[in-house]
Structures are given as C-alpha cells and as structure tokens.
N, C-alpha and C. Protein backbone atom coordinates (compact mmCIF):
# COMPACT_ATOMS: atom_id res chain seq x y z
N UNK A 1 -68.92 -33.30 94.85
CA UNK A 1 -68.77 -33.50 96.27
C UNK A 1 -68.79 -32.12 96.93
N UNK A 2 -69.59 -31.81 98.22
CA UNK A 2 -69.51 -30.77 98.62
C UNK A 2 -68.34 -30.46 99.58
N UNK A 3 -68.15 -29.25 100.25
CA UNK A 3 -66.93 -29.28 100.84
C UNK A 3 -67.27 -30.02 102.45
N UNK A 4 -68.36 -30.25 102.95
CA UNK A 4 -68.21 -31.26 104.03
C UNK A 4 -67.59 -32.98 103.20
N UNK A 5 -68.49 -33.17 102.92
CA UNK A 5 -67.88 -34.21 102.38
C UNK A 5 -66.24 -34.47 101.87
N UNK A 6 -66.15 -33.39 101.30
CA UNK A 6 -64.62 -33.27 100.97
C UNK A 6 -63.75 -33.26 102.19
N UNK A 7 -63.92 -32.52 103.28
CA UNK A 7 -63.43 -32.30 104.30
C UNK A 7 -63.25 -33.94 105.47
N UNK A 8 -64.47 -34.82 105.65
CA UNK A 8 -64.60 -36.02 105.54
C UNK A 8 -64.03 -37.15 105.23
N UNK A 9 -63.68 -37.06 103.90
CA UNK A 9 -63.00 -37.99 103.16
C UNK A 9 -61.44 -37.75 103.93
N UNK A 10 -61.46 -36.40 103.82
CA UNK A 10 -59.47 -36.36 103.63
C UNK A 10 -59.58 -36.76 105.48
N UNK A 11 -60.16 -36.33 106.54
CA UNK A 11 -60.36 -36.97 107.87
C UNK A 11 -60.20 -38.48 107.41
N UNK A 12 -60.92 -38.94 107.33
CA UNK A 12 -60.53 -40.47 107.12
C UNK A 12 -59.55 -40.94 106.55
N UNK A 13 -59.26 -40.40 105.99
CA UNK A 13 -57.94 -40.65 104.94
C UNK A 13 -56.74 -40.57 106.13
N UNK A 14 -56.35 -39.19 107.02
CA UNK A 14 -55.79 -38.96 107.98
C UNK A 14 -55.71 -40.21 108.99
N UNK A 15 -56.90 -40.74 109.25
CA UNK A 15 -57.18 -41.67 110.41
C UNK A 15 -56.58 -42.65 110.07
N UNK A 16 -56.92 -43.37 108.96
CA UNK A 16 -56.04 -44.75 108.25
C UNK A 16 -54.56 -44.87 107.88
N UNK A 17 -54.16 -43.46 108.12
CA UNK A 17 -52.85 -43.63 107.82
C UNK A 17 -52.13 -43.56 109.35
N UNK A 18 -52.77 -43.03 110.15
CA UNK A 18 -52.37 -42.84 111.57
C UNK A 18 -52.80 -44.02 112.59
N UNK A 19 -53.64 -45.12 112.11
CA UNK A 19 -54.06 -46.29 112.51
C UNK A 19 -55.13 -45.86 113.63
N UNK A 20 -56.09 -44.95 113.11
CA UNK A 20 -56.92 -44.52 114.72
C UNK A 20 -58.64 -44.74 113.55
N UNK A 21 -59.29 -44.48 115.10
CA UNK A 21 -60.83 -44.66 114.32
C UNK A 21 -61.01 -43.61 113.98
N UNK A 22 -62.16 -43.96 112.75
CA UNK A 22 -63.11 -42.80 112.04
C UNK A 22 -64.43 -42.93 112.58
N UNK A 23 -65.17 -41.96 112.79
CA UNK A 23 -66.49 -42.48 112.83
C UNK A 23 -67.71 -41.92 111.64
N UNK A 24 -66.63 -41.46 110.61
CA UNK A 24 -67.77 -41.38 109.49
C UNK A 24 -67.32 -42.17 108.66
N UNK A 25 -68.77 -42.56 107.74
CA UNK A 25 -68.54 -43.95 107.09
C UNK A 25 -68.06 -43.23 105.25
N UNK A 26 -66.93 -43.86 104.89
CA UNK A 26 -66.99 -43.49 103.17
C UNK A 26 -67.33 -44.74 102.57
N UNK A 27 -67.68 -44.49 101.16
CA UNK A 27 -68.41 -45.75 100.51
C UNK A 27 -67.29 -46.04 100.51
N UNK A 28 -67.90 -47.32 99.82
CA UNK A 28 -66.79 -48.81 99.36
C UNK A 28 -65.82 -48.45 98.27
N UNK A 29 -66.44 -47.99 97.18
CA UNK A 29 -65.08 -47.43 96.38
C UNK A 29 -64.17 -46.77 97.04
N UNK A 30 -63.92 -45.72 97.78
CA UNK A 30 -63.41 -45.06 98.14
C UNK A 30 -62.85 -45.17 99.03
N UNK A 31 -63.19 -46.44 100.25
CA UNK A 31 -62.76 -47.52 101.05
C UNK A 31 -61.41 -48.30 100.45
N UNK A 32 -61.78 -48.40 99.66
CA UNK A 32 -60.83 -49.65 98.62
C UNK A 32 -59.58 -48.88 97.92
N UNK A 33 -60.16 -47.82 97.46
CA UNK A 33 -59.35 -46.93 96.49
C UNK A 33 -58.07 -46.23 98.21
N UNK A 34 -58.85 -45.79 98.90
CA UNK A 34 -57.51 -45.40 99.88
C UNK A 34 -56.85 -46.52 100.49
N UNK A 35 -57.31 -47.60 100.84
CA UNK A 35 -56.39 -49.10 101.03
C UNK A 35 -55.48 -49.58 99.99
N UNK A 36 -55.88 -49.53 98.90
CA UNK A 36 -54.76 -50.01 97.32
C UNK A 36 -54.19 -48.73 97.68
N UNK A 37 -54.25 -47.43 97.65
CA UNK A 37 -53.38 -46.51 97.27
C UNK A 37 -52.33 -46.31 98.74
N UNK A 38 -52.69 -47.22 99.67
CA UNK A 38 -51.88 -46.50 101.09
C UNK A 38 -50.68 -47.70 100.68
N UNK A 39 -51.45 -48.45 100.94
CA UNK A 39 -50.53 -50.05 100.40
C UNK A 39 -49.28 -49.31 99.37
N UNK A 40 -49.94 -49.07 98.57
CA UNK A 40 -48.82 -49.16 97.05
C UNK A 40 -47.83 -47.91 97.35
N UNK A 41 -48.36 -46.90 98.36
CA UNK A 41 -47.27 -45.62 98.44
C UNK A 41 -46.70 -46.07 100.04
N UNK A 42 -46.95 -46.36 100.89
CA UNK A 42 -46.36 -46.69 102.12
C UNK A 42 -45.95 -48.32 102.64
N UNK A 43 -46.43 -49.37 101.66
CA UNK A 43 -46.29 -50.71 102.06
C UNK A 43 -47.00 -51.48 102.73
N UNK A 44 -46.70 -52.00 103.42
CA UNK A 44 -47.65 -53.14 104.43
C UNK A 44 -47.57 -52.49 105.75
N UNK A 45 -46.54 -51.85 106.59
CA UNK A 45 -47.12 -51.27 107.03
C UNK A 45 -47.78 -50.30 107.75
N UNK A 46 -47.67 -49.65 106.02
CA UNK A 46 -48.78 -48.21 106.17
C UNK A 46 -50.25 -49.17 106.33
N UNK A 47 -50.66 -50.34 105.41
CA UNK A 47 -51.25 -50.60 104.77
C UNK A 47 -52.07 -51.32 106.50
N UNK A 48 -51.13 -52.35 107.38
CA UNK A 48 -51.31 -52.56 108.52
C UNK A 48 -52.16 -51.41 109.41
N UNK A 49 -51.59 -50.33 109.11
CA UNK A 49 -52.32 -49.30 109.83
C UNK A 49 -53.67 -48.85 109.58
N UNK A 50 -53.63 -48.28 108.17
CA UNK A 50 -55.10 -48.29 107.81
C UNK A 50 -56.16 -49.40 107.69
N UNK A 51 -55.54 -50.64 108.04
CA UNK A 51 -56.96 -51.79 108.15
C UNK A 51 -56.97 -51.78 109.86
N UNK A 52 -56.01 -51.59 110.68
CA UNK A 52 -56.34 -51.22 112.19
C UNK A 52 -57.72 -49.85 111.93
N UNK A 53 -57.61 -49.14 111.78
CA UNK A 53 -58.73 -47.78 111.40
C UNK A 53 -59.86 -48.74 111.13
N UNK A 54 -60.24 -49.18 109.81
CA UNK A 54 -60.86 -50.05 109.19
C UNK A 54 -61.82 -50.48 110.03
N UNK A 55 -60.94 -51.53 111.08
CA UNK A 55 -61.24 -52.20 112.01
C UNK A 55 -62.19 -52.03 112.96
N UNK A 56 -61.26 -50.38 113.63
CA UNK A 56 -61.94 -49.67 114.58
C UNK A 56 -63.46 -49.18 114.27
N UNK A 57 -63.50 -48.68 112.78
CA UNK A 57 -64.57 -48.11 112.62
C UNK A 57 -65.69 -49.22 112.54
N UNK A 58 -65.49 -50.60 111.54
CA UNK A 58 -66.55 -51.17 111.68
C UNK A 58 -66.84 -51.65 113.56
N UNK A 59 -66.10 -52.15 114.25
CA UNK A 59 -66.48 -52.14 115.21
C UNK A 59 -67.29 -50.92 116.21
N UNK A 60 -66.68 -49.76 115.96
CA UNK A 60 -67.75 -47.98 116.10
C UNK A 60 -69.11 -48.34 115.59
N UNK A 61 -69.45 -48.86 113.91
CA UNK A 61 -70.72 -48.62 113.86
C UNK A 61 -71.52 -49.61 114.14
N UNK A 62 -72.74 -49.41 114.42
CA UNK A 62 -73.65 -50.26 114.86
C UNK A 62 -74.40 -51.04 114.03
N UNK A 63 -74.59 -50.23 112.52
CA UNK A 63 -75.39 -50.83 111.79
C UNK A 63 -74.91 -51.63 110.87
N UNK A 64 -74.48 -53.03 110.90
CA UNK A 64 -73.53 -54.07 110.65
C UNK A 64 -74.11 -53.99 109.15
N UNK A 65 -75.37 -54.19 108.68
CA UNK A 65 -75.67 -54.63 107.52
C UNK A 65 -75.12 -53.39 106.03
N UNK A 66 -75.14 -51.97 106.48
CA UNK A 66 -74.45 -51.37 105.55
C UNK A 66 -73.16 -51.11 105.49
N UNK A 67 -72.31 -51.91 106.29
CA UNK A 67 -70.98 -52.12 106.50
C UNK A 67 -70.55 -53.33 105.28
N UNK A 68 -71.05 -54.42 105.40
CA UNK A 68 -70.97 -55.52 104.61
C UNK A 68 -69.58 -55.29 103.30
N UNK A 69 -70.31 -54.84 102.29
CA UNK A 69 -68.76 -54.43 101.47
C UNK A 69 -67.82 -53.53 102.16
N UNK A 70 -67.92 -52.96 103.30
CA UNK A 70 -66.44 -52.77 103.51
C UNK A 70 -66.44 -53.73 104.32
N UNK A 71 -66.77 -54.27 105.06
CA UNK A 71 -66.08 -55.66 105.60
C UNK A 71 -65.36 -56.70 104.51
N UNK A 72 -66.01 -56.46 103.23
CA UNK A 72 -65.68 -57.51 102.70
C UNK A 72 -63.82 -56.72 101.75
N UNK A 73 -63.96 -55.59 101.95
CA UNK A 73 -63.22 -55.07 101.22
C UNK A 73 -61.86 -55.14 102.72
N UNK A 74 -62.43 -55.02 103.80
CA UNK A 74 -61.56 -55.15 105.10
C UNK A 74 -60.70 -56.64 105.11
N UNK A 75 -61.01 -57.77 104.81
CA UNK A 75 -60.91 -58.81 104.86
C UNK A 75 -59.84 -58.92 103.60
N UNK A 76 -60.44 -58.63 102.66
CA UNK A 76 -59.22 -59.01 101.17
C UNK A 76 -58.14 -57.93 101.51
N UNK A 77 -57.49 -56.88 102.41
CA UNK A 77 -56.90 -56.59 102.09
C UNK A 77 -55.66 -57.22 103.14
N UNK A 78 -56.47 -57.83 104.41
CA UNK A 78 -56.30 -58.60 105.50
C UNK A 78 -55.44 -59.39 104.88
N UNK A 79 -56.04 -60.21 104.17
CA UNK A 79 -55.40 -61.52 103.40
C UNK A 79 -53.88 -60.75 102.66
N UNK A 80 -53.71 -59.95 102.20
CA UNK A 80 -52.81 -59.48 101.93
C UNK A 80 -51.53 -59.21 103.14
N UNK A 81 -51.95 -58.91 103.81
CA UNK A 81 -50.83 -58.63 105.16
C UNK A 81 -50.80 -59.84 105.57
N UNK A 82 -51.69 -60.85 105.89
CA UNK A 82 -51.71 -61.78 106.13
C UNK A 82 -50.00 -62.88 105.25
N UNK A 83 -50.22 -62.77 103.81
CA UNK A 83 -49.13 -63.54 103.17
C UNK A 83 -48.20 -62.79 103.03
C-alpha cells in the first residue's frame, strides 16, 4: 500500500468512528474488516456510527453499481443493530 492510500484508509477509518461522510471509496474487505473491528472494540454504538458514515458515503457516490458489496456488507451489519 502506498502512503496515499495508507493515509486514506486511516481518514475513513476516522470518519466511521465519528459518524461523518467519506468520500473515498475502500474495498469491501476492508469495509467489513473496520465495521467487525469498530463493533467488537466500541459496541453498537460505535458500530451505529460507522454504518451512519457508511450510509453517507454510499449516498455521496454516484456510481451505485461498484458500491453493491458494500451495500451489501452495509445492510448485514444493519441487521445487527437492528436485533
């Protein structure tokens, strides 16, 4: 990973824990991997917060179709706060 990218990631990372938008996109692993890991160190809701972010961002981007797994990864974690 280069250091933009690195720099990127931990921004987003920031955003989801502070419940605000990102407007750069991280893949799906890495989507998933900071949602299980906010969850399991801050609860539901830290976990509340970073799917507000989530939220914001898929609604930010425009191009719906390479969103798809994180929508889908947005939704299962939904269901979780949800019960």
């Amino acid at each position: 990973m280069n250091e933009k990218s690195a720099v990127g990631y931990i921004h987003v990372y920031r955003c989801m824990m502070n419940g605000e938008c990102y407007t750069w996109t991280i893949n799906e692993y890495a989507t998933d991997y900071y949602l299980g890991s906010i969850r399991r160190d801050n609860g539901i809701n830290g976990l509340e917060n970073a799917l507000e972010a989530v939220r914001q961002h898929l609604d930010y981007q425009t191009d719906h179709n390479i969103l798809n797994g994180i929508r889908e990864i947005y939704h299962k974690y939904l269901k979780l706060v949800k019960n």
